[in-house]
Protein backbone atom coordinates (compact mmCIF):
# COMPACT_ATOMS: atom_id res chain seq x y z
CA UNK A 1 13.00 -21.53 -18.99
CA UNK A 2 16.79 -21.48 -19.43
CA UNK A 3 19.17 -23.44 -21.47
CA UNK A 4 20.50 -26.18 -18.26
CA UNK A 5 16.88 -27.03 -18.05
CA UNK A 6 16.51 -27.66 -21.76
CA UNK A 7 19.81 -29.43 -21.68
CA UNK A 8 18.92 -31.51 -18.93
CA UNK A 9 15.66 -32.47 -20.26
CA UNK A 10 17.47 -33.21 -23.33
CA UNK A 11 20.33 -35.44 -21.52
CA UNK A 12 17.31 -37.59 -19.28
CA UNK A 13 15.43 -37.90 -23.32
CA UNK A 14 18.78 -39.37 -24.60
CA UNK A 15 19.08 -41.85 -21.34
CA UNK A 16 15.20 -42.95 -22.01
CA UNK A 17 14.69 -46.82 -21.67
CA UNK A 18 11.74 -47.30 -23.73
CA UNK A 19 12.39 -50.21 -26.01
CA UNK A 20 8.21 -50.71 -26.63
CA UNK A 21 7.34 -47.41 -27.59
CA UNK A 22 10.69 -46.05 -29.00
CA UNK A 23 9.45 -42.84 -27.91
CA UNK A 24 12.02 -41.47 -25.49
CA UNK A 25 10.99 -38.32 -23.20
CA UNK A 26 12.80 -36.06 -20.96
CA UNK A 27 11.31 -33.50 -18.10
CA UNK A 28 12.72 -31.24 -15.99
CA UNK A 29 10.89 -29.48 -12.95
CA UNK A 30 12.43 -26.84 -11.17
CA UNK A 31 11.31 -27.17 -7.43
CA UNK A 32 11.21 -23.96 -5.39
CA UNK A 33 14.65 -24.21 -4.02
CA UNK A 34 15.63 -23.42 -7.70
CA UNK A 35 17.09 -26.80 -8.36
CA UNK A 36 16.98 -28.70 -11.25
CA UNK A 37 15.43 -32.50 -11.13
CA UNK A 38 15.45 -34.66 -14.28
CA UNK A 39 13.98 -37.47 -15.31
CA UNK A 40 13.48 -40.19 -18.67
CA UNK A 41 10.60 -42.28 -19.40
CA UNK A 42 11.10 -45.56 -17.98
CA UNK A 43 9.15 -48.26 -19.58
CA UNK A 44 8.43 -52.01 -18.39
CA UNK A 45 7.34 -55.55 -20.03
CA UNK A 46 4.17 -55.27 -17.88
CA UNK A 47 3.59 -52.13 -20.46
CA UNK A 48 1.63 -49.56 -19.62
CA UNK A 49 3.31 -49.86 -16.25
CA UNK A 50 6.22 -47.51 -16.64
CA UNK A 51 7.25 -44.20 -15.39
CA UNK A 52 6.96 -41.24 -17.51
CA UNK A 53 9.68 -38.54 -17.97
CA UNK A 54 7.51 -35.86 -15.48
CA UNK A 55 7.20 -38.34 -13.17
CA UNK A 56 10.48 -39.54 -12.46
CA UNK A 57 11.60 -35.62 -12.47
CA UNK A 58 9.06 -35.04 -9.45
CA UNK A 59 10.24 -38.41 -7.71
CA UNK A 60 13.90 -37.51 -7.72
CA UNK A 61 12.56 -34.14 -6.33
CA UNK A 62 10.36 -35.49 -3.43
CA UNK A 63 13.63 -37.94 -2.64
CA UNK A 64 15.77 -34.57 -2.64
CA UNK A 65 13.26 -33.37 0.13
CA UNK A 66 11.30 -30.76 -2.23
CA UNK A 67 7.12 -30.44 -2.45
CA UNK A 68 7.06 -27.39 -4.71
CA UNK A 69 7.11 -27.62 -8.46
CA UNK A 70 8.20 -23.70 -9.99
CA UNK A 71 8.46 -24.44 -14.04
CA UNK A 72 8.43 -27.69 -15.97
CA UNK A 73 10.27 -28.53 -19.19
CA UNK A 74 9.56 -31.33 -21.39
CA UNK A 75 10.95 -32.58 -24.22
CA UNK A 76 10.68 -35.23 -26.97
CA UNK A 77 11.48 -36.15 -30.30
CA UNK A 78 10.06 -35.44 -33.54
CA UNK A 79 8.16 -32.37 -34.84
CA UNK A 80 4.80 -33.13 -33.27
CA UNK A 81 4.46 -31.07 -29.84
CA UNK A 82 4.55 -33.06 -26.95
CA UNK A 83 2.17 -32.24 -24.12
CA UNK A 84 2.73 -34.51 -20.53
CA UNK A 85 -0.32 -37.29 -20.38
CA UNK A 86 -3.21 -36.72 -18.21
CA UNK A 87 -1.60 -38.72 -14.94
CA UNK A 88 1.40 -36.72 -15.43
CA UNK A 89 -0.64 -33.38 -15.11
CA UNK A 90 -2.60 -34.32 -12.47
CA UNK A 91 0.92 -35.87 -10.86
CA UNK A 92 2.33 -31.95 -11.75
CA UNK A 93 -1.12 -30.47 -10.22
CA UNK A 94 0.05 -32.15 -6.89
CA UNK A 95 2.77 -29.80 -6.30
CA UNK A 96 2.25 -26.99 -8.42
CA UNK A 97 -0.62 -24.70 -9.26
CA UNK A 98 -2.21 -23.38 -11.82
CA UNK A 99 0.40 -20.44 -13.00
CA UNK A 100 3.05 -22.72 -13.42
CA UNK A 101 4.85 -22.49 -16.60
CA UNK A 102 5.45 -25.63 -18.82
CA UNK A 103 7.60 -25.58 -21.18
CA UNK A 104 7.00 -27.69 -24.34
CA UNK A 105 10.07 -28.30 -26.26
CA UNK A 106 12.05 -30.09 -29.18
CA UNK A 107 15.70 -30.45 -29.41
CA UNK A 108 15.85 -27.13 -30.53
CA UNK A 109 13.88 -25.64 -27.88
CA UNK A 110 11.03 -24.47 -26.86
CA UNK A 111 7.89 -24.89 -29.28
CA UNK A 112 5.52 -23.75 -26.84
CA UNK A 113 4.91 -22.58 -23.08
CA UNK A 114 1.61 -22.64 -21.51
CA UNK A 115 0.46 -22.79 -17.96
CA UNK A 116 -0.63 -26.04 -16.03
CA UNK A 117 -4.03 -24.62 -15.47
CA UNK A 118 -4.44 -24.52 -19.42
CA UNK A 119 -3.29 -28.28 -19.37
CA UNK A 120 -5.48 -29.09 -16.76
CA UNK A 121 -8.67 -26.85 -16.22
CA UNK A 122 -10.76 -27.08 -13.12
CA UNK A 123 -7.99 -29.14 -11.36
CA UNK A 124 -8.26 -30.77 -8.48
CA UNK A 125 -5.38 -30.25 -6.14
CA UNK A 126 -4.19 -31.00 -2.51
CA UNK A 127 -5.59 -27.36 -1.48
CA UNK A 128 -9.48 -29.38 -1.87
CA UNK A 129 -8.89 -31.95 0.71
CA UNK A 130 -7.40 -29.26 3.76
């Protein structure tokens, strides 16, 4: 991970519309053209029906023409580490794989990287349906 995709992340976390939760969360996938997509949680009055942070960073991608996810960054306040929920993985899982690195960060960086495979073991992906 580099600094523009922590500052990114961080910049989508600040622009967060999420006046149920108060919990604001940036992402920040890096397709395989090497650019950057960001994206904030997005919440609605028909709560849970919102976006989360990872998955308006892999709409904005897919609208940018992109179907490969390279390395995630997430981000969100507080000390606790912040992992993405389990429709976000599965969301990631559909256009990455398991080696891809996701970044689990604060404000001040990154607390933790692990791979999507150890966020989601025994995935099912696209590959299972060709």
């Amino acid at each position: 991970m580099n600094q523009t995709m922590l500052d990114l992340a961080c910049t989508a976390m600040a622009a967060a519309y999420a006046p149920y939760s108060k919990f604001q969360v940036g992402a920040v996938v890096k397709g395989a053209n090497g650019k950057l997509y960001a994206g904030c949680n997005v919440e609605n009055a028909a709560y849970p029906e919102g976006w989360c942070a990872e998955t308006s960073a892999i709409a904005a991608m897919v609208a940018d023409g992109e179907t490969h996810i390279a390395e995630v960054t997430v981000v969100s306040p507080g000390a606790a580490l912040v992992t993405p929920c389990g429709g976000c993985r599965q969301r990631l899982r559909e256009f990455a794989d398991d080696a891809t690195l996701v970044h689990l960060c604060g404000a001040e960086g990154v607390r933790r990287t692990v791979t999507l495979g150890e966020l989601l073991p025994l995935s099912f992906g696209p590959e299972a349906l060709r």
